[in-house]
N, C-alpha and C. Protein backbone atom coordinates (compact mmCIF):
# COMPACT_ATOMS: atom_id res chain seq x y z
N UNK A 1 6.12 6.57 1.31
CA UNK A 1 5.74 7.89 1.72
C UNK A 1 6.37 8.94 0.81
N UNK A 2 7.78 8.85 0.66
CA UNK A 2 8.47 9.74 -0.43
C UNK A 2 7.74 9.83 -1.60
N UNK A 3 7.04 8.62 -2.46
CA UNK A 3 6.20 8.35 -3.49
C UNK A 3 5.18 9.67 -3.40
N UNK A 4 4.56 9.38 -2.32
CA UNK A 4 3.21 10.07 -2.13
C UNK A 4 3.53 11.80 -1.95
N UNK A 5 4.24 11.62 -2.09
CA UNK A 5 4.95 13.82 -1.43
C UNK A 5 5.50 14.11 -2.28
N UNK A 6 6.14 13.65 -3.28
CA UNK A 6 6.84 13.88 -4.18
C UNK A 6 6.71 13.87 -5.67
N UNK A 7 7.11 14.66 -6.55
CA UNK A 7 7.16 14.66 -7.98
C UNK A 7 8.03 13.87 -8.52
N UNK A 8 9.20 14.76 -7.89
CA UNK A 8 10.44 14.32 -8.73
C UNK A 8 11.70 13.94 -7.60
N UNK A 9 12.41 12.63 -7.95
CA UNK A 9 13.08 12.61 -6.89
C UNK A 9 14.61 12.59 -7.48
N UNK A 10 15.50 12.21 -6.56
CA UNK A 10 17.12 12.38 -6.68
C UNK A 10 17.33 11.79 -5.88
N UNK A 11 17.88 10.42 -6.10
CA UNK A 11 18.78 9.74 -5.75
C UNK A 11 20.49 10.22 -5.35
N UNK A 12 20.84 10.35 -4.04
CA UNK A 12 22.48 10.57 -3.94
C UNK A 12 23.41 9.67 -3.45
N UNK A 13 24.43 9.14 -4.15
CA UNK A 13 25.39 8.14 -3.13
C UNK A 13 27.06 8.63 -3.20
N UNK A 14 26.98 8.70 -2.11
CA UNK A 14 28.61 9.58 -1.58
C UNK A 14 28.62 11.18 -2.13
N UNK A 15 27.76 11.75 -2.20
CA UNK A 15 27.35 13.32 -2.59
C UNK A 15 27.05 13.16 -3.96
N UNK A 16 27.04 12.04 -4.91
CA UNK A 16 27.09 11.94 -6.46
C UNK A 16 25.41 12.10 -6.87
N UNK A 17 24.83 13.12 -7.39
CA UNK A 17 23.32 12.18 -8.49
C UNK A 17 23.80 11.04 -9.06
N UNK A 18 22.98 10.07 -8.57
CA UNK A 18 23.38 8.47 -8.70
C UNK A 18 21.82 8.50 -10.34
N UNK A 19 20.74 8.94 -9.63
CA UNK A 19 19.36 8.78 -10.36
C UNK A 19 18.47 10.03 -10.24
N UNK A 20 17.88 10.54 -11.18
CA UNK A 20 16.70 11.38 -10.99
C UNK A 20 15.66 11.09 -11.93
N UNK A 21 14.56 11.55 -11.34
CA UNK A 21 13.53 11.62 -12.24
C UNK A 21 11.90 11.53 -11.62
N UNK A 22 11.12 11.26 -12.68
CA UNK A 22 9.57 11.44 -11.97
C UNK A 22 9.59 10.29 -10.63
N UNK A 23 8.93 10.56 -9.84
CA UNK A 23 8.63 9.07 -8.43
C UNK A 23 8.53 7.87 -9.35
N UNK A 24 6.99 9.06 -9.49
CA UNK A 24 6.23 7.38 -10.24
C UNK A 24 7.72 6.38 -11.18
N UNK A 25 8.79 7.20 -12.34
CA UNK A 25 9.37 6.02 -13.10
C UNK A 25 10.48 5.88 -11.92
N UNK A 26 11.02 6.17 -11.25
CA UNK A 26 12.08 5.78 -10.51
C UNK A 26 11.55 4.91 -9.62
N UNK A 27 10.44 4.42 -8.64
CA UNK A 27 9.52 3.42 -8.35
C UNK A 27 9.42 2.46 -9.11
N UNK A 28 8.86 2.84 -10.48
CA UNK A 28 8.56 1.99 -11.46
C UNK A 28 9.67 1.09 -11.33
N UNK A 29 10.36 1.75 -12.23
CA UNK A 29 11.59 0.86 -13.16
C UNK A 29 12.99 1.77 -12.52
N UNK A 30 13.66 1.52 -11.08
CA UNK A 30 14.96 1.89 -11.08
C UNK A 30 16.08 1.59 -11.71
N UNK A 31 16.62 2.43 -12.79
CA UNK A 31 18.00 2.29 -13.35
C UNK A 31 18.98 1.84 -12.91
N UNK A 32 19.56 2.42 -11.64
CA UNK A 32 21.01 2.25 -10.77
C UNK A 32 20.61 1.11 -9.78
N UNK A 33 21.78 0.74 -9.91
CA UNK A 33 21.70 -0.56 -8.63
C UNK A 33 21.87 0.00 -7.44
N UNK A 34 22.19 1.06 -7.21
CA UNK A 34 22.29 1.40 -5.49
C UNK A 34 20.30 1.82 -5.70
N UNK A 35 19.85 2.94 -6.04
CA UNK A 35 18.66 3.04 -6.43
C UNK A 35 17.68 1.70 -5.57
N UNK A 36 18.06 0.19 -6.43
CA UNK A 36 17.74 -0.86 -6.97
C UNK A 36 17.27 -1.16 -5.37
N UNK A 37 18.88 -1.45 -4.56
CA UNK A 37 18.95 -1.59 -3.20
C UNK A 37 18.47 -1.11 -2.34
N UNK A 38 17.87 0.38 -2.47
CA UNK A 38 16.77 0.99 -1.51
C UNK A 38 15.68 0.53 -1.49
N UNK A 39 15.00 0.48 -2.46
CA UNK A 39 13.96 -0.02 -2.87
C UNK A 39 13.11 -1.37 -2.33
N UNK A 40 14.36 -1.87 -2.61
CA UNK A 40 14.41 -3.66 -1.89
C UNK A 40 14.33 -3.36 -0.25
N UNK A 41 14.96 -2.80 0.28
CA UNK A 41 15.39 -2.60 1.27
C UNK A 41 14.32 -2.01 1.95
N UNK A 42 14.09 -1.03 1.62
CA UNK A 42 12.42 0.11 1.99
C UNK A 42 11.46 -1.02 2.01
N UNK A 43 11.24 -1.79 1.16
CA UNK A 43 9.57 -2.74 0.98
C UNK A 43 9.92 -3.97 1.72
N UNK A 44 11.48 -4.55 2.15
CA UNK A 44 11.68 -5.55 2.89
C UNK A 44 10.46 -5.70 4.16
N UNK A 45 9.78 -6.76 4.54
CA UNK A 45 9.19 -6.98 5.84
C UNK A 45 10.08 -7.20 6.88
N UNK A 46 9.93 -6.35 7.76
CA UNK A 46 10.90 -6.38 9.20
C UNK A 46 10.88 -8.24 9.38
N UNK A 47 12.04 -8.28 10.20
CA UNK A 47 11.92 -9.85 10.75
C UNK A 47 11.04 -10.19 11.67
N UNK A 48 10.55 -11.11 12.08
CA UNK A 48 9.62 -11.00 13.48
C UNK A 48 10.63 -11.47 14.53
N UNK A 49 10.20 -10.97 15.53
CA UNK A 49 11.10 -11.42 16.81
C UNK A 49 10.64 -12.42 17.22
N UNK A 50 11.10 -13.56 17.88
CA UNK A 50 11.01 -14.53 18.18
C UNK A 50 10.96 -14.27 19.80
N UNK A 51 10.85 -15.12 20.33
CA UNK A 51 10.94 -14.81 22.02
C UNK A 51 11.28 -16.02 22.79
């Protein structure tokens, strides 16, 4: 969703610019490993619950 609303984004970790730049290349190809970890994390498929 951020992708779709956005130009340009900024990455922050502990108040620091960790990453910036266009969506589209920070999507693309993330530089920073925290970056790296959202990413992964955002597109992860929830677990299914079992019952």
């Amino acid at each position: 969703m951020v992708k779709a609303l956005s130009h340009q984004l900024m990455v922050v970790r502990h108040g620091k610019v960790v990453e910036q730049g266009s969506a589209e290349a920070v999507f693309a190809s993330p530089q920073h490993p925290y970056t790296q970890q959202l990413l992964e994390a955002a597109f992860m498929a929830p677990a299914s619950a079992e019952n």
